[in-house]
C-alpha atoms as a PDB file:
ATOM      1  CA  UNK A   1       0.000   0.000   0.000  1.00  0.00           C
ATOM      2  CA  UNK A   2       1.371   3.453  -0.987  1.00  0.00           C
ATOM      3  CA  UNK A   3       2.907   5.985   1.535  1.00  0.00           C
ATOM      4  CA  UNK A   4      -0.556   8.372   2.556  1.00  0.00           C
ATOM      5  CA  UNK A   5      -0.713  11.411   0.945  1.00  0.00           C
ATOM      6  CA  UNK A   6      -2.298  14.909   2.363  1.00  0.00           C
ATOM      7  CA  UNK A   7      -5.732  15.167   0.996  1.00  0.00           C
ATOM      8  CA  UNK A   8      -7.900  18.526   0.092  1.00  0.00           C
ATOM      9  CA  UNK A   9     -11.421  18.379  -0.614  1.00  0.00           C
ATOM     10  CA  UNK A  10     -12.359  21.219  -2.351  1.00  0.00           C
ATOM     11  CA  UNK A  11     -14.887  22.032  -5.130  1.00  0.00           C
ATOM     12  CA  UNK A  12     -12.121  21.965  -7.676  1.00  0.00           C
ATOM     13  CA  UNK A  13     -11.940  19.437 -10.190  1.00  0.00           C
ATOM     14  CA  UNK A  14      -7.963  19.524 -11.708  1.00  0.00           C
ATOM     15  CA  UNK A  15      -6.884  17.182 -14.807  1.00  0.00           C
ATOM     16  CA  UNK A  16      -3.509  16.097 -15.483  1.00  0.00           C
ATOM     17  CA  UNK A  17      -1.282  18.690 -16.688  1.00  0.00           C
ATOM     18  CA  UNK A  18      -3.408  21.249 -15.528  1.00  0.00           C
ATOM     19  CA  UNK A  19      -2.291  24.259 -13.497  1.00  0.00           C
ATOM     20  CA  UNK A  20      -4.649  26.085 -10.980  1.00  0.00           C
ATOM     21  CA  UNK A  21      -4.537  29.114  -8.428  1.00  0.00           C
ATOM     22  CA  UNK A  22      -5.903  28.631  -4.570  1.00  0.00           C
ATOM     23  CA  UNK A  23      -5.745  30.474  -1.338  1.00  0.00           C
ATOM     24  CA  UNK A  24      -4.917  28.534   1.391  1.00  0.00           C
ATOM     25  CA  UNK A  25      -6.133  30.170   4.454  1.00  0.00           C
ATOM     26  CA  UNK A  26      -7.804  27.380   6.748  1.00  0.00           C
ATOM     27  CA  UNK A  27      -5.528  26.372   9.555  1.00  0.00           C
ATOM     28  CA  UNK A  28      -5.505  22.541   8.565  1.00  0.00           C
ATOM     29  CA  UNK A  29      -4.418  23.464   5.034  1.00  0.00           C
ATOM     30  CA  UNK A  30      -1.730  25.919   6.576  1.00  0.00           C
ATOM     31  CA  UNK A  31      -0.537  22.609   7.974  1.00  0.00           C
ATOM     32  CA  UNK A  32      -1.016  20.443   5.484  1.00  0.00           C
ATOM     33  CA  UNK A  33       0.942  23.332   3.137  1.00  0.00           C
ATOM     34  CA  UNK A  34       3.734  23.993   5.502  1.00  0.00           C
ATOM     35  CA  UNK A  35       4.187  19.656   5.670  1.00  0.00           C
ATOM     36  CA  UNK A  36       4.378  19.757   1.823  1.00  0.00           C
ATOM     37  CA  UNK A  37       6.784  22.042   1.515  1.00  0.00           C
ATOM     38  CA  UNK A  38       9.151  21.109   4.001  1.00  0.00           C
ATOM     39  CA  UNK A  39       8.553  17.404   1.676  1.00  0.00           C
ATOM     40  CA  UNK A  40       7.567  16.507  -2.016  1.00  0.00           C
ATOM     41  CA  UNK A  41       5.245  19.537  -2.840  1.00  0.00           C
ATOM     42  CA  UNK A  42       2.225  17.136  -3.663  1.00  0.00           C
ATOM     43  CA  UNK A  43      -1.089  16.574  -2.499  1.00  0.00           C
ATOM     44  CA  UNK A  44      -4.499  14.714  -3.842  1.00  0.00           C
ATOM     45  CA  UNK A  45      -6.930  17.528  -4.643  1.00  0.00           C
ATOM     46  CA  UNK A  46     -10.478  15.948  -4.720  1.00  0.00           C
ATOM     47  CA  UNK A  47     -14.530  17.336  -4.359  1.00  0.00           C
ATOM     48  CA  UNK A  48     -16.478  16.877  -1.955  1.00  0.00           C
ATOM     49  CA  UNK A  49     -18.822  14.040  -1.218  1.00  0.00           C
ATOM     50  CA  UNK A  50     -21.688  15.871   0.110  1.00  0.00           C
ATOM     51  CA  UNK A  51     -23.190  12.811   1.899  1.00  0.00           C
ATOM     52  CA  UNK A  52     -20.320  11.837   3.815  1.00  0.00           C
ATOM     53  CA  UNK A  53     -18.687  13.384   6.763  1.00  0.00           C
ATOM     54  CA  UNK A  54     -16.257  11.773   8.986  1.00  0.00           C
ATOM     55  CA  UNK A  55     -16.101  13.970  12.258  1.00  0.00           C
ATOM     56  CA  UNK A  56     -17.537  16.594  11.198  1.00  0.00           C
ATOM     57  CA  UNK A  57     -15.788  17.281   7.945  1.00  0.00           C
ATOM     58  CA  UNK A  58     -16.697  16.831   4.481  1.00  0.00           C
ATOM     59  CA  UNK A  59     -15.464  13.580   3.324  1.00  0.00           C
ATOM     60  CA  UNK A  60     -13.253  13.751  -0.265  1.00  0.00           C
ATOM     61  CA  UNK A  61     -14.796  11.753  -3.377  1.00  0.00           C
ATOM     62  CA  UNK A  62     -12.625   8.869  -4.031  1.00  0.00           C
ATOM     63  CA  UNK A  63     -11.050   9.916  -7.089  1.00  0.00           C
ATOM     64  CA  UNK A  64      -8.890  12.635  -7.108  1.00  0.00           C
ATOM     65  CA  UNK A  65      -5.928  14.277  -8.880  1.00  0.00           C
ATOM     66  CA  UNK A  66      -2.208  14.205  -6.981  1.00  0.00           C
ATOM     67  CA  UNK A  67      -0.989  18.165  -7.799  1.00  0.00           C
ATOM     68  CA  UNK A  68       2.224  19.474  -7.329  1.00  0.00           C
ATOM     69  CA  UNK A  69       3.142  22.673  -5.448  1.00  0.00           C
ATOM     70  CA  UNK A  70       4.954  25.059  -8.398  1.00  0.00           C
ATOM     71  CA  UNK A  71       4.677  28.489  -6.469  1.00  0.00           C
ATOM     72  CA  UNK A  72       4.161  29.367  -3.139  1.00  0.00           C
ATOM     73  CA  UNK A  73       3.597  32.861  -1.707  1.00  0.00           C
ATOM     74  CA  UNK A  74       2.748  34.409   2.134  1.00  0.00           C
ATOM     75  CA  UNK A  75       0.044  37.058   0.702  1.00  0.00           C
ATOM     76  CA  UNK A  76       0.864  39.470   3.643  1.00  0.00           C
ATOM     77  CA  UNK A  77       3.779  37.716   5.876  1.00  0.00           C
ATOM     78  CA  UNK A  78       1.890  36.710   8.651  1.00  0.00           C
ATOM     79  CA  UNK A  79       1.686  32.986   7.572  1.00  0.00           C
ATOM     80  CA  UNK A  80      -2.424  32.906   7.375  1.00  0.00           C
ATOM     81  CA  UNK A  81      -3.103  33.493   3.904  1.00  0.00           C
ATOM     82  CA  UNK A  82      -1.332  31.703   1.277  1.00  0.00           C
ATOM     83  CA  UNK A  83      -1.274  31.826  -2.585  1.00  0.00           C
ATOM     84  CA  UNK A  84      -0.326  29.083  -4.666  1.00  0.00           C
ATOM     85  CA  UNK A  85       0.062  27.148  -8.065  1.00  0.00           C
ATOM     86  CA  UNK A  86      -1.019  23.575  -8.320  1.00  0.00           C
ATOM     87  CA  UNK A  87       0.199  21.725 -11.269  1.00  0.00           C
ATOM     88  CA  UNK A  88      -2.191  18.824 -12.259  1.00  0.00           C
ATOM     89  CA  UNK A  89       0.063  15.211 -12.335  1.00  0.00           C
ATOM     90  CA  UNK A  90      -2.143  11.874 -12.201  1.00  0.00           C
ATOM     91  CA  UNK A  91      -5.273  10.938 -11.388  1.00  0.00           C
ATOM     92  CA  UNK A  92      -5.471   8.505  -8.529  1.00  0.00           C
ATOM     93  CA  UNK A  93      -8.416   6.566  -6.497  1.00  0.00           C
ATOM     94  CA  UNK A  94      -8.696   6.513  -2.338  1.00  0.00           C
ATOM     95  CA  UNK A  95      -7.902   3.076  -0.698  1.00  0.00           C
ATOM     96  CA  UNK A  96      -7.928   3.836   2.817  1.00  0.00           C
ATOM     97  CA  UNK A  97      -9.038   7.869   4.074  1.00  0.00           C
ATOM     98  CA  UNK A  98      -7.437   8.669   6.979  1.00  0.00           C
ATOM     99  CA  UNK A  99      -9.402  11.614   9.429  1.00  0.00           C
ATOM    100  CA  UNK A 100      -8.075  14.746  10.834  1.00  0.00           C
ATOM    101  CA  UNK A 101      -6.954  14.087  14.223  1.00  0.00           C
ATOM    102  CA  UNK A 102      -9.716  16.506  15.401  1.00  0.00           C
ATOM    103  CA  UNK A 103     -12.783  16.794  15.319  1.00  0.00           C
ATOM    104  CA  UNK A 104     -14.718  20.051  13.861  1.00  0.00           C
ATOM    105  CA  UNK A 105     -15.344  22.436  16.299  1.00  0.00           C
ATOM    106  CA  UNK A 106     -18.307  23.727  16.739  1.00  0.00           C
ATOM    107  CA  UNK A 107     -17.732  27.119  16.062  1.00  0.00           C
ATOM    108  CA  UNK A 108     -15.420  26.736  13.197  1.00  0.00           C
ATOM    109  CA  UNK A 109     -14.680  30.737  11.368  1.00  0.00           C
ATOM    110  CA  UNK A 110     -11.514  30.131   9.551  1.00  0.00           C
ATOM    111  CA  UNK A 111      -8.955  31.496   9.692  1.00  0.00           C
ATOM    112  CA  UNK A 112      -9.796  33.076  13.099  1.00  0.00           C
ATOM    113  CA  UNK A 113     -11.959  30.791  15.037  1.00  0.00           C
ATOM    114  CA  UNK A 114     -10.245  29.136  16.781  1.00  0.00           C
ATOM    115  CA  UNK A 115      -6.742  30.131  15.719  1.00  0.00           C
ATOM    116  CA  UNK A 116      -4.097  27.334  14.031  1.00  0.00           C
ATOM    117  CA  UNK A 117      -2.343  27.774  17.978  1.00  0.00           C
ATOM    118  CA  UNK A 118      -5.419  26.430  19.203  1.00  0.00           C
ATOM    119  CA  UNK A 119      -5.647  23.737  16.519  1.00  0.00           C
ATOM    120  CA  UNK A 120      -2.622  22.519  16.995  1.00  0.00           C
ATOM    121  CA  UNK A 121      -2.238  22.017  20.974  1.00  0.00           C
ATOM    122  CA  UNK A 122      -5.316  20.507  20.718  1.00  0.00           C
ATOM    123  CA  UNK A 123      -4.019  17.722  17.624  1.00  0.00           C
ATOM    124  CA  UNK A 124      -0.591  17.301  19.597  1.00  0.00           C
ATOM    125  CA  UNK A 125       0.622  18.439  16.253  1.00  0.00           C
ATOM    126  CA  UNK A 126      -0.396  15.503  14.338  1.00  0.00           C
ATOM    127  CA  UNK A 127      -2.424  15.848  11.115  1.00  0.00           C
ATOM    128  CA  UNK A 128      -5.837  18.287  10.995  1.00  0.00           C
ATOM    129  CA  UNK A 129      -6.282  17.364   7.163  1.00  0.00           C
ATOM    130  CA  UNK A 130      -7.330  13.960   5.918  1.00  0.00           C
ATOM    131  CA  UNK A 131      -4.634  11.957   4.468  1.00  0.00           C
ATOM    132  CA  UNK A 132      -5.255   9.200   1.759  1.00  0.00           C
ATOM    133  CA  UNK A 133      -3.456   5.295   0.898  1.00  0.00           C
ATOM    134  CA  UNK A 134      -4.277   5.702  -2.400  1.00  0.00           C
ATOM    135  CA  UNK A 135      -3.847   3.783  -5.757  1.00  0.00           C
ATOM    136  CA  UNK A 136      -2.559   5.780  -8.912  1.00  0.00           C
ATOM    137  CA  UNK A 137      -5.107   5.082 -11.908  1.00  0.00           C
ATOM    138  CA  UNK A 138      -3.161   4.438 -15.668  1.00  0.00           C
ATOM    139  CA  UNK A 139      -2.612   7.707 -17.521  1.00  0.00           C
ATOM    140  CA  UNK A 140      -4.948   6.857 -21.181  1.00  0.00           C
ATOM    141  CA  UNK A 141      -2.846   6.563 -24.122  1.00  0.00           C
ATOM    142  CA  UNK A 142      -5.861   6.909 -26.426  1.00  0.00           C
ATOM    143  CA  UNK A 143      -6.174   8.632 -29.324  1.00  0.00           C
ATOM    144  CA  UNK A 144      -9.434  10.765 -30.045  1.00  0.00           C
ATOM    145  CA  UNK A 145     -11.417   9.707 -33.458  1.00  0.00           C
ATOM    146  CA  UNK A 146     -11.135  13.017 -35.817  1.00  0.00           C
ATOM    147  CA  UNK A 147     -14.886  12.650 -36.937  1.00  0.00           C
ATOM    148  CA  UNK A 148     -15.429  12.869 -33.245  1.00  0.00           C
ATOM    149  CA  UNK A 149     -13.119  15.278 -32.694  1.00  0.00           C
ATOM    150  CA  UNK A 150     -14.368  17.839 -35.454  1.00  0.00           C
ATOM    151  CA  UNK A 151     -18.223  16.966 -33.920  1.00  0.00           C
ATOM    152  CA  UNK A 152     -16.911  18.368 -30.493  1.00  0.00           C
ATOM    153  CA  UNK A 153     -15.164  21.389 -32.087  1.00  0.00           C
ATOM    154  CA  UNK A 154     -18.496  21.992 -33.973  1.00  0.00           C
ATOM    155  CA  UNK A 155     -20.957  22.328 -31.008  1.00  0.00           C
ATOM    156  CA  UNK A 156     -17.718  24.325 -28.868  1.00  0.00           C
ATOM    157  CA  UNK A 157     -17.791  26.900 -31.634  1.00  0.00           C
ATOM    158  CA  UNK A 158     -22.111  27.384 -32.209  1.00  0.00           C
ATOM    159  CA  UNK A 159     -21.674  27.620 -27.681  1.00  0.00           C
ATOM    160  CA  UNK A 160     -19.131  30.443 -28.134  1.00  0.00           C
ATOM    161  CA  UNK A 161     -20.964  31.899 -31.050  1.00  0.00           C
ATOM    162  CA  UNK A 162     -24.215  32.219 -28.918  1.00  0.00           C
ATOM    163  CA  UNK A 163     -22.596  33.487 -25.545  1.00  0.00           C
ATOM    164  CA  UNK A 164     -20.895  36.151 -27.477  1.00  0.00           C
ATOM    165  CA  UNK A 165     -23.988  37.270 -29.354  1.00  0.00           C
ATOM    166  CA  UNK A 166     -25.872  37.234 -26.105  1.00  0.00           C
ATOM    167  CA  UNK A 167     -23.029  39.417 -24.754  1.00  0.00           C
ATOM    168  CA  UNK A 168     -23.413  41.813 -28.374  1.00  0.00           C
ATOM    169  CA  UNK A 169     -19.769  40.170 -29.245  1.00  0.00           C
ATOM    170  CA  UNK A 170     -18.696  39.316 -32.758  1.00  0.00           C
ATOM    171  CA  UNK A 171     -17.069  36.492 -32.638  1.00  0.00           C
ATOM    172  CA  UNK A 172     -15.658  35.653 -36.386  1.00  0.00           C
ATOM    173  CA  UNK A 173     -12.349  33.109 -36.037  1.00  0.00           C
ATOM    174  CA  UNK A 174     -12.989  30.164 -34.266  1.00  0.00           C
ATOM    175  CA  UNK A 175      -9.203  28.668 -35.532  1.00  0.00           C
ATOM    176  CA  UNK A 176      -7.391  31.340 -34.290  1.00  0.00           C
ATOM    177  CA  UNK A 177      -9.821  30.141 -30.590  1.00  0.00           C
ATOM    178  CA  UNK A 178      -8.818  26.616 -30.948  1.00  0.00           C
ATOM    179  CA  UNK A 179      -4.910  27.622 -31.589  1.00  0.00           C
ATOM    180  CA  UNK A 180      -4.287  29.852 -29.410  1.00  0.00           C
ATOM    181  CA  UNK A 181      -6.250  27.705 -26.340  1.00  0.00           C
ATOM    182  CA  UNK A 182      -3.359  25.035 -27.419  1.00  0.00           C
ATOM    183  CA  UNK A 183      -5.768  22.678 -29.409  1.00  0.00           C
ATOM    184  CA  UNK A 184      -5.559  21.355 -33.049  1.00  0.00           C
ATOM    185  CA  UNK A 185      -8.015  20.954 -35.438  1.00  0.00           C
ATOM    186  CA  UNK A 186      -6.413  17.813 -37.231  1.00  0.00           C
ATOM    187  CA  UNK A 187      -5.860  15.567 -34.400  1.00  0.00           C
ATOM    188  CA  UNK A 188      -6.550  15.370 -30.764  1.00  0.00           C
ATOM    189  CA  UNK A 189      -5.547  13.056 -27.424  1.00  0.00           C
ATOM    190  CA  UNK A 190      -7.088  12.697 -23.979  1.00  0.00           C
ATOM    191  CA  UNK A 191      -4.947  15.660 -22.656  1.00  0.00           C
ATOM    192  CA  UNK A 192      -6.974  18.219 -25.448  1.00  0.00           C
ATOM    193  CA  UNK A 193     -10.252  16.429 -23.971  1.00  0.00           C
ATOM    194  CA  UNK A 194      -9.149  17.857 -20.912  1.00  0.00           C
ATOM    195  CA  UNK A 195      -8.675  20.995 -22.178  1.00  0.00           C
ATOM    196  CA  UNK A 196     -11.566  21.308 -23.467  1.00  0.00           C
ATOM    197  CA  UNK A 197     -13.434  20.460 -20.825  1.00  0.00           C
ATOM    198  CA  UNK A 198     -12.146  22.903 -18.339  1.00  0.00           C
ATOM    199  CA  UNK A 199     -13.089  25.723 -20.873  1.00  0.00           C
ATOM    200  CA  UNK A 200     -16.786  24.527 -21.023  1.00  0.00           C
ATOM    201  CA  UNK A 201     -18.251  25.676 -17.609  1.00  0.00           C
ATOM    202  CA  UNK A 202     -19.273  22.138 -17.446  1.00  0.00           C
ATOM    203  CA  UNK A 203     -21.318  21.188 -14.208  1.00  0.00           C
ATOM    204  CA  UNK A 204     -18.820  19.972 -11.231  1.00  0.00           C
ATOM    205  CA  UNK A 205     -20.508  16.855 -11.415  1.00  0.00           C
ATOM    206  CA  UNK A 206     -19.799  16.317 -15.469  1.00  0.00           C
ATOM    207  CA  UNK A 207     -16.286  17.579 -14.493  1.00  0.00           C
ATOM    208  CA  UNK A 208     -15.652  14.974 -12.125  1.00  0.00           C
ATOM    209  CA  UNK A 209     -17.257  12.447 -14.527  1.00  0.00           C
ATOM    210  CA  UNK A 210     -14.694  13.216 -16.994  1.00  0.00           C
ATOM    211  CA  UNK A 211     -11.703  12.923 -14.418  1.00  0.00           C
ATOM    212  CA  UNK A 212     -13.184   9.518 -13.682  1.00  0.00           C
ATOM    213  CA  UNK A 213     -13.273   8.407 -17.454  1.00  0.00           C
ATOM    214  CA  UNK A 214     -11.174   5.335 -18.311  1.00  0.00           C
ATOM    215  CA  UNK A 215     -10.791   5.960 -22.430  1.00  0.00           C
ATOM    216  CA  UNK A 216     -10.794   8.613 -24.199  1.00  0.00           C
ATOM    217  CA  UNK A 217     -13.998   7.353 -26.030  1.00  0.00           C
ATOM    218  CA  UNK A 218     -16.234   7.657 -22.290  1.00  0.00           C
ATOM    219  CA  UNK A 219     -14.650  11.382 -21.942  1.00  0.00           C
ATOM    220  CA  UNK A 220     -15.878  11.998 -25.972  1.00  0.00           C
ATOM    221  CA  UNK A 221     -19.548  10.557 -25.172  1.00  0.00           C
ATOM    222  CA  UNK A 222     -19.636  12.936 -22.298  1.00  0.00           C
ATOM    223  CA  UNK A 223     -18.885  16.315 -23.913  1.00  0.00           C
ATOM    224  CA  UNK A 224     -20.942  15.376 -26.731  1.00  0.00           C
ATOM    225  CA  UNK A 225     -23.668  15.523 -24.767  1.00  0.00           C
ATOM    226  CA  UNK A 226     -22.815  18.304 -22.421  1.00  0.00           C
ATOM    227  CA  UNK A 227     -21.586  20.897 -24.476  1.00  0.00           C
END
């Protein structure tokens, strides 16, 4: 079974190869930041369950992306209000969730009630973030059918075309779109499915069905019918 690894359930859904801003201000992420960078820089980022809690704190979904830590900042140098830059790296699946060490308190204002101080001499300094055994999933190699492809590309453009006219935009070259958003026209993998579905304002729940897609052809089937 793998070495745990800090877990954050958040409303975020992150795909390989993906990079993302967050504020970390909570005093169990300050933790579980300060532990990662004084380590490997990763973490599992995963939603919530919304039916589960374990005491008293939203319980992660079981599949999850592990992120790396590429920038790190103190917003104003009092060490309560991070900014940083998660870079998407594989997707992964829970084994064995492991709680905080705490429970939630009942008055629970972060990041001021109750203070990290108060957190911690409570834990005895051991983990107030869930922490995951978890198995990583295979990375798909598949290649996206170019009828499909050019079908996807098709709706993506008559979406844009209507938001912009609702918005009293012209919107005129949808190559120069696809180009510069780092897509092709002629050919396409998993990673541009990806891509394309973090652009779409997709419904968290569609999201997460696509970071939970084994081929590339499940993924396809999904924005076909979402976008």
């Amino acid at each position: 079974m793998s070495e745990p690894i800090p877990i954050f359930p958040i409303d975020v859904v992150l795909y390989p190869n993906q990079n993302v801003p967050l504020k970390i201000f909570e005093p169990r992420y300050r933790q579980m930041l300060d532990d990662c960078m004084s380590s490997n820089r990763v973490f599992g980022i995963n939603i919530l369950d919304g039916q589960k809690t374990e005491g008293g704190w939203a319980c992660p979904v079981k599949t999850g992306t592990l992120v790396y830590i590429v920038k790190c900042e103190d917003l104003d140098l009092t060490g309560s209000n991070y900014y940083i830059e998660i870079l998407g790296k594989k997707r992964f699946s829970i084994d064995r969730l492991i709680s905080p060490s705490i429970e939630k308190p009942v008055e629970y204002f972060p990041p001021d009630m109750p203070s990290m101080k108060t957190m911690m001499q409570k834990s005895s300094g051991e983990a107030l973030y869930f922490q995951a055994n978890v198995t990583y999933l295979d990375e798909i190699q598949d290649d996206v059918n170019l009828k499909d492809w050019n079908f996807i590309l098709g709706k993506l453009e008559l979406r844009i075309i209507e938001i912009a006219s609702k918005m009293g935009i012209e919107f005129e070259n949808f190559t120069d779109f696809v180009v510069s958003s780092g897509l092709k026209l002629e050919s396409a993998n998993v990673q541009d499915l990806y891509t394309l579905a973090s652009m779409c304002s997709l419904s968290l729940e569609k999201q997460q069905s696509v970071l939970e897609a084994n081929s590339a052809n499940e993924i396809v089937q999904i924005l076909q019918k979402e976008i």
